[in-house]
Protein backbone atom coordinates (compact mmCIF):
# COMPACT_ATOMS: atom_id res chain seq x y z
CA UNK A 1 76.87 128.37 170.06
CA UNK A 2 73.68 126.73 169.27
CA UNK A 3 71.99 123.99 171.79
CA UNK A 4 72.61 120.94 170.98
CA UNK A 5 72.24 117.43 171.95
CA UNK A 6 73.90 113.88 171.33
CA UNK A 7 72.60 110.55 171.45
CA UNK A 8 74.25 106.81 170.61
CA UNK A 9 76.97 105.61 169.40
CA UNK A 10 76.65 104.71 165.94
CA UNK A 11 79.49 105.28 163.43
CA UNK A 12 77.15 107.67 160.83
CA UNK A 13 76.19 110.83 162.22
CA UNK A 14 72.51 112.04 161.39
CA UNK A 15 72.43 115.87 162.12
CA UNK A 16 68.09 116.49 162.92
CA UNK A 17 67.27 120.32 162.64
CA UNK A 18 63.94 120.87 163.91
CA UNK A 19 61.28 123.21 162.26
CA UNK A 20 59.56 126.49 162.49
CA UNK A 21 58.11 126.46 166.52
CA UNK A 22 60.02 123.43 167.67
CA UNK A 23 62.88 121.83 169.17
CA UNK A 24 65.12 119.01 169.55
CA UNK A 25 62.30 117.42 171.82
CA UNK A 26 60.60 116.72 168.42
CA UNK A 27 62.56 114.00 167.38
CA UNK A 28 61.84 111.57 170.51
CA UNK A 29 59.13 109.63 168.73
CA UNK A 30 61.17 108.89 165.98
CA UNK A 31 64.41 108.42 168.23
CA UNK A 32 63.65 104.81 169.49
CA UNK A 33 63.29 103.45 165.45
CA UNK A 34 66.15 105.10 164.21
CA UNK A 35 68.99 102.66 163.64
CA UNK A 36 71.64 101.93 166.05
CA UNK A 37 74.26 102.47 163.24
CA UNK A 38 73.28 106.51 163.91
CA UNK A 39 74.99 108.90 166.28
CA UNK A 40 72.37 111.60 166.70
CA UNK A 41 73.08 114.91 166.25
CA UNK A 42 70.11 117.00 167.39
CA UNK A 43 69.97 121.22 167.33
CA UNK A 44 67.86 123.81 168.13
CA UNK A 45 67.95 126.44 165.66
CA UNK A 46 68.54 130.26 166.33
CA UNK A 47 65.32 131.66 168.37
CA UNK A 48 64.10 128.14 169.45
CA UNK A 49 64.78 125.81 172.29
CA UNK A 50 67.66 126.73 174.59
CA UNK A 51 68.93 128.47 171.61
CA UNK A 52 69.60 132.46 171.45
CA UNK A 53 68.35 135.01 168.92
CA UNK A 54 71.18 135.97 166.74
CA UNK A 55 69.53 138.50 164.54
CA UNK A 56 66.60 140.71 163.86
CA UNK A 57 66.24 138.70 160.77
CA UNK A 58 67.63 135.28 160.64
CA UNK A 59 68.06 134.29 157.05
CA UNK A 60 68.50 130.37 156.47
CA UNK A 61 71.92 131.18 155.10
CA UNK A 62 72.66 132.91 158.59
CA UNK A 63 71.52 129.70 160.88
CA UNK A 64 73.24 127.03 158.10
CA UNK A 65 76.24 128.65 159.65
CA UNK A 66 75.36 128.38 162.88
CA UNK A 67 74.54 125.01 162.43
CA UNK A 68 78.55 124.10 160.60
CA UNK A 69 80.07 126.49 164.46
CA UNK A 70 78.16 123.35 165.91
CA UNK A 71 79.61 120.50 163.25
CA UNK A 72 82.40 121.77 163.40
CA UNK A 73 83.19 122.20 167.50
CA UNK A 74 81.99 118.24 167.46
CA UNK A 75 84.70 117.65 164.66
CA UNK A 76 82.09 116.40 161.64
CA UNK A 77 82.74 116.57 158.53
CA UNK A 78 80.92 113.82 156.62
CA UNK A 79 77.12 113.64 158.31
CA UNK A 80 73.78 112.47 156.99
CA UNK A 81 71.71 116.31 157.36
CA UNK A 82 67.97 116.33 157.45
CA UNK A 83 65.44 119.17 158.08
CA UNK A 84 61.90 119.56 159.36
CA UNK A 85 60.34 121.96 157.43
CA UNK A 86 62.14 125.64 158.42
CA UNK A 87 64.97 122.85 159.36
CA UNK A 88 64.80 121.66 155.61
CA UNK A 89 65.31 125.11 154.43
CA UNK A 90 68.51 125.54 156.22
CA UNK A 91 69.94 121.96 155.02
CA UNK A 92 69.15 123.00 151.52
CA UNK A 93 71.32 126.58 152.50
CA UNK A 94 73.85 124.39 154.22
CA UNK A 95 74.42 122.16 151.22
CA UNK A 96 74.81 125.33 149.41
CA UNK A 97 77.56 126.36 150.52
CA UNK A 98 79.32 123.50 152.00
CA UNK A 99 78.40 119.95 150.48
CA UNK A 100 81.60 118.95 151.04
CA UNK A 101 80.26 118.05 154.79
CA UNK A 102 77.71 116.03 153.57
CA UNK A 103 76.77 112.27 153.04
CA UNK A 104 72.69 113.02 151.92
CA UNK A 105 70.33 115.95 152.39
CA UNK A 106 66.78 114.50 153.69
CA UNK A 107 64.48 116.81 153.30
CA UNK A 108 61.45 115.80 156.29
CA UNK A 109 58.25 117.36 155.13
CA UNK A 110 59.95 120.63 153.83
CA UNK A 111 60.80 122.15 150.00
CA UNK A 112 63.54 123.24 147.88
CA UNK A 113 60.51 125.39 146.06
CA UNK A 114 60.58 128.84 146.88
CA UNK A 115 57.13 130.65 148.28
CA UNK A 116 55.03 131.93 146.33
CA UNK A 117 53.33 135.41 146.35
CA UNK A 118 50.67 134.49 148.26
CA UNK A 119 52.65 132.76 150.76
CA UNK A 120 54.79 135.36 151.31
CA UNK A 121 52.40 137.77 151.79
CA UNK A 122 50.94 135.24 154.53
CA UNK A 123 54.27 135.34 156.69
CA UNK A 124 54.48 138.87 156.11
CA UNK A 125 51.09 139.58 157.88
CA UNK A 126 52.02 137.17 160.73
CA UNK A 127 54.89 139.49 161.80
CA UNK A 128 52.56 141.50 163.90
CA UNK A 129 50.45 138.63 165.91
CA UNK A 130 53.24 136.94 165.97
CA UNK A 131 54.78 139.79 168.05
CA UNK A 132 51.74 140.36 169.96
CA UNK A 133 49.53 137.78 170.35
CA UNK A 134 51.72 134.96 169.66
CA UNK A 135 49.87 131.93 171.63
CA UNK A 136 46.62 132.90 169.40
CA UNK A 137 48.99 132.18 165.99
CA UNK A 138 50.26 128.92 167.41
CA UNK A 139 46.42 127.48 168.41
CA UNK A 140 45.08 128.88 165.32
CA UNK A 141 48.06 127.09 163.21
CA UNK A 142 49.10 123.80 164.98
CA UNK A 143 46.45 122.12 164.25
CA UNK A 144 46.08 122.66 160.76
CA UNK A 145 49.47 120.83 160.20
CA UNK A 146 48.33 117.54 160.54
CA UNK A 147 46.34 115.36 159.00
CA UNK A 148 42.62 116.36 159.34
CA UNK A 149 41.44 113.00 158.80
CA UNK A 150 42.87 112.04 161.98
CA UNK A 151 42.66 114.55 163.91
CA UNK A 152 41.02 112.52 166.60
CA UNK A 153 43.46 109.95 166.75
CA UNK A 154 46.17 113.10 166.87
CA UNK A 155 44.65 115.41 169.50
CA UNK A 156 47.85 113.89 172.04
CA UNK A 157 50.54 115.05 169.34
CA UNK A 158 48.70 118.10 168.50
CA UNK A 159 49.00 119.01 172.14
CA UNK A 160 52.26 118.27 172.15
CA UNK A 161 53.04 119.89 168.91
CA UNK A 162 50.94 123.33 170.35
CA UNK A 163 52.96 122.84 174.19
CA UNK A 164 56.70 123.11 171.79
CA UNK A 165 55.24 125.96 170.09
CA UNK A 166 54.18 128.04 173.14
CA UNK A 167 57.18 127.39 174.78
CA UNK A 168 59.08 129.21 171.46
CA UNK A 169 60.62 132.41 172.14
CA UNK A 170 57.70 134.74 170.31
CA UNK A 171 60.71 137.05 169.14
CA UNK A 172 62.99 134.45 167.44
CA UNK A 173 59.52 132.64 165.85
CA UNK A 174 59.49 136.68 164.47
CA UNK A 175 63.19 136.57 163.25
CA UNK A 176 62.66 133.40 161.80
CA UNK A 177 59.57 134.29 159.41
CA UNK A 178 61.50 136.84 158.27
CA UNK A 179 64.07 134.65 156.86
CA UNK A 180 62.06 132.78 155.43
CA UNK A 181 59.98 134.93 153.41
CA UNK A 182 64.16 135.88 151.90
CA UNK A 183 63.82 132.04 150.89
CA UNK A 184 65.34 131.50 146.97
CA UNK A 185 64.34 128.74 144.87
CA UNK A 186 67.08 126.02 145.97
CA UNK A 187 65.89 123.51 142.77
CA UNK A 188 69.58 123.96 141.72
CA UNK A 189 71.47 121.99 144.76
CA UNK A 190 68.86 118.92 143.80
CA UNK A 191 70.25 119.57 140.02
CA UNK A 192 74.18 118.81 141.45
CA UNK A 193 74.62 118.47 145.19
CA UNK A 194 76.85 114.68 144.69
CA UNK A 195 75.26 113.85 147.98
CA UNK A 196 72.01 111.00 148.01
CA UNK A 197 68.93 113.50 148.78
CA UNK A 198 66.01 111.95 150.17
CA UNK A 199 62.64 113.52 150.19
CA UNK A 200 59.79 112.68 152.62
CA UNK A 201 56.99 114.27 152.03
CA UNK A 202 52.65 114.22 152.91
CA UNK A 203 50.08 113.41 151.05
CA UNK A 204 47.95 115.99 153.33
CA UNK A 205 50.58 118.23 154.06
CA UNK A 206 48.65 122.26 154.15
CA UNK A 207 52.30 123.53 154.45
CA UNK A 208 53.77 122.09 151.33
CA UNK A 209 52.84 121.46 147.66
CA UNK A 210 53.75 118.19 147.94
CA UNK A 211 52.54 117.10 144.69
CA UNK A 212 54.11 120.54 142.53
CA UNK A 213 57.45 119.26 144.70
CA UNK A 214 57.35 115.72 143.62
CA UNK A 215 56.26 116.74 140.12
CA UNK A 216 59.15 118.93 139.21
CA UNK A 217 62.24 117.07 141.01
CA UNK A 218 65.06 116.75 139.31
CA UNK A 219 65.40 112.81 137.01
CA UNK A 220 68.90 112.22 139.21
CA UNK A 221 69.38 108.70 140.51
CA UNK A 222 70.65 109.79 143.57
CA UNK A 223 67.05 111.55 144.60
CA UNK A 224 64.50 109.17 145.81
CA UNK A 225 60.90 110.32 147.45
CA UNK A 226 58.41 109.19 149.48
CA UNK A 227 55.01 110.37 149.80
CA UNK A 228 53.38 109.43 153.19
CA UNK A 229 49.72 109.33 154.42
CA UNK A 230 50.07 112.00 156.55
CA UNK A 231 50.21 115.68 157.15
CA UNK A 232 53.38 117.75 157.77
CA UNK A 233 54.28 116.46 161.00
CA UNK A 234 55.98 112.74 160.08
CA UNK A 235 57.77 112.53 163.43
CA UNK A 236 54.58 112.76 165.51
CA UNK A 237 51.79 110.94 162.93
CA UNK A 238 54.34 108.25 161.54
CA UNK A 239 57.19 107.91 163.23
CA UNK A 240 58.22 104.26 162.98
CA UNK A 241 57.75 104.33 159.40
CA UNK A 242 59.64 107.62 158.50
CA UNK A 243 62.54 105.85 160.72
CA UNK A 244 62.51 102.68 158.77
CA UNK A 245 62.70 104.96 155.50
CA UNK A 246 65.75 107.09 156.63
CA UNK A 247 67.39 103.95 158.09
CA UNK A 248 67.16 101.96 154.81
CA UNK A 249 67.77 104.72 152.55
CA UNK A 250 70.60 106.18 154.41
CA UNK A 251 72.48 102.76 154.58
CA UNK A 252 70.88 100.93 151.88
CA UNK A 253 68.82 101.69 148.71
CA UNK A 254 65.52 100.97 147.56
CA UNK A 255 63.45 101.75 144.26
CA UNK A 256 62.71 105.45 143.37
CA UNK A 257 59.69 107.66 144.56
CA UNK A 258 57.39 105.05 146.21
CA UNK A 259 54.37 106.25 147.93
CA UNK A 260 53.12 104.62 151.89
């Protein structure tokens, strides 16, 4: 089974799945402002962490259900999901195929859009540095996920951000990529997952489109987004305010798609 960790005693369960190069460690920024109404349910994913390898190519179908073995040996069956990035993908592939678990899907500065061409291609000529010269892919990348305009102000999370990544497992980082370039469009689970979906998203995010995302979600009344002065990293550049989003959203309601 998966690594996991608990925290509190709250009587909602929020289930955090990290993203590509990271761990449950990611979340302790945000940890302190989330609200005490939360039990936290915090995983590292397949390949990351304290958490084995469990195929050559680890599709986000494939870790979803790794994630429900973990739901499901805790006995949870109606949680609040949300997913960093890579984490993101495998909520959307969770809610998929079993929505009937689920309270909201928060998407954290991630994408129901699939990649396109040009993306893939990118992850597809990773596999090989990623394989062999892994801490030069992490330097060169880190960085650029954040938001360059403060990158001063950032160089502490960035090193932290770069420290996560180097600790990866260079073979399940591998695995990983290569589930995601099998990504599918998931705009269809916004179209009639039941469930509230929240969407945070970054106004100077390099890793998502945020503003082809925001453009083309679905007109559903339970979707509301925020787009955030920041880059893709929320926990690390603004994590009081992303926690005062999810804890208002997730027990209480606000207008739709508002911008920080």
């Amino acid at each position: 089974m998966l690594n996991f960790e608990t925290k509190g005693n709250g009587k909602k369960t929020l289930v955090l799945l990290h993203g590509f190069m990271e761990n449950i460690s990611i979340w302790d920024d945000m940890e302190p402002h989330l609200s005490e109404d939360f039990s936290l349910l915090k995983i590292d994913l397949p390949g990351h962490g304290q958490s084995d390898i469990i195929a050559e190519i680890q599709t986000m179908e494939l870790m979803a259900e790794e994630v429900k073995k973990v739901l499901d040996d805790q006995n949870l069956k109606k949680v609040h999901l949300l997913g960093h990035s890579m984490g993101g993908y495998i909520s959307l592939s969770f809610a998929e195929k079993h929505p009937e678990y689920l309270k909201s899907l928060t998407l954290f500065f991630s994408t129901y859009l699939p990649d396109d061409d040009e993306k893939k291609q990118q992850r597809i000529k990773s596999y090989r540095i990623i394989q062999d010269a892994f801490a030069h892919y992490a330097r060169a990348g880190i960085p650029n996920l954040f938001n360059p305009n403060e990158r001063d102000i950032l160089e502490g999370k960035i090193e932290t951000a770069l420290k996560i990544a180097l600790s990866t497992n260079n073979l399940g980082a591998l695995a990983s990529v290569k589930g995601m370039v099998e990504r599918t469009d998931k705009t269809h689970i916004l179209e009639n997952l039941d469930a509230k979906i929240l969407i945070l998203a970054g106004k100077h995010d390099n890793a998502v489109k945020t503003g082809m995302m925001i453009k083309n979600l679905p007109d559903r009344t339970n979707i509301k987004s925020y787009v955030l002065d920041c880059g893709h990293n929320g926990h690390w550049e603004k994590p009081s305010i992303c926690a005062e989003i999810i804890n208002t959203e997730l027990l209480h309601n606000l207008p739709k798609h508002l911008v920080f």
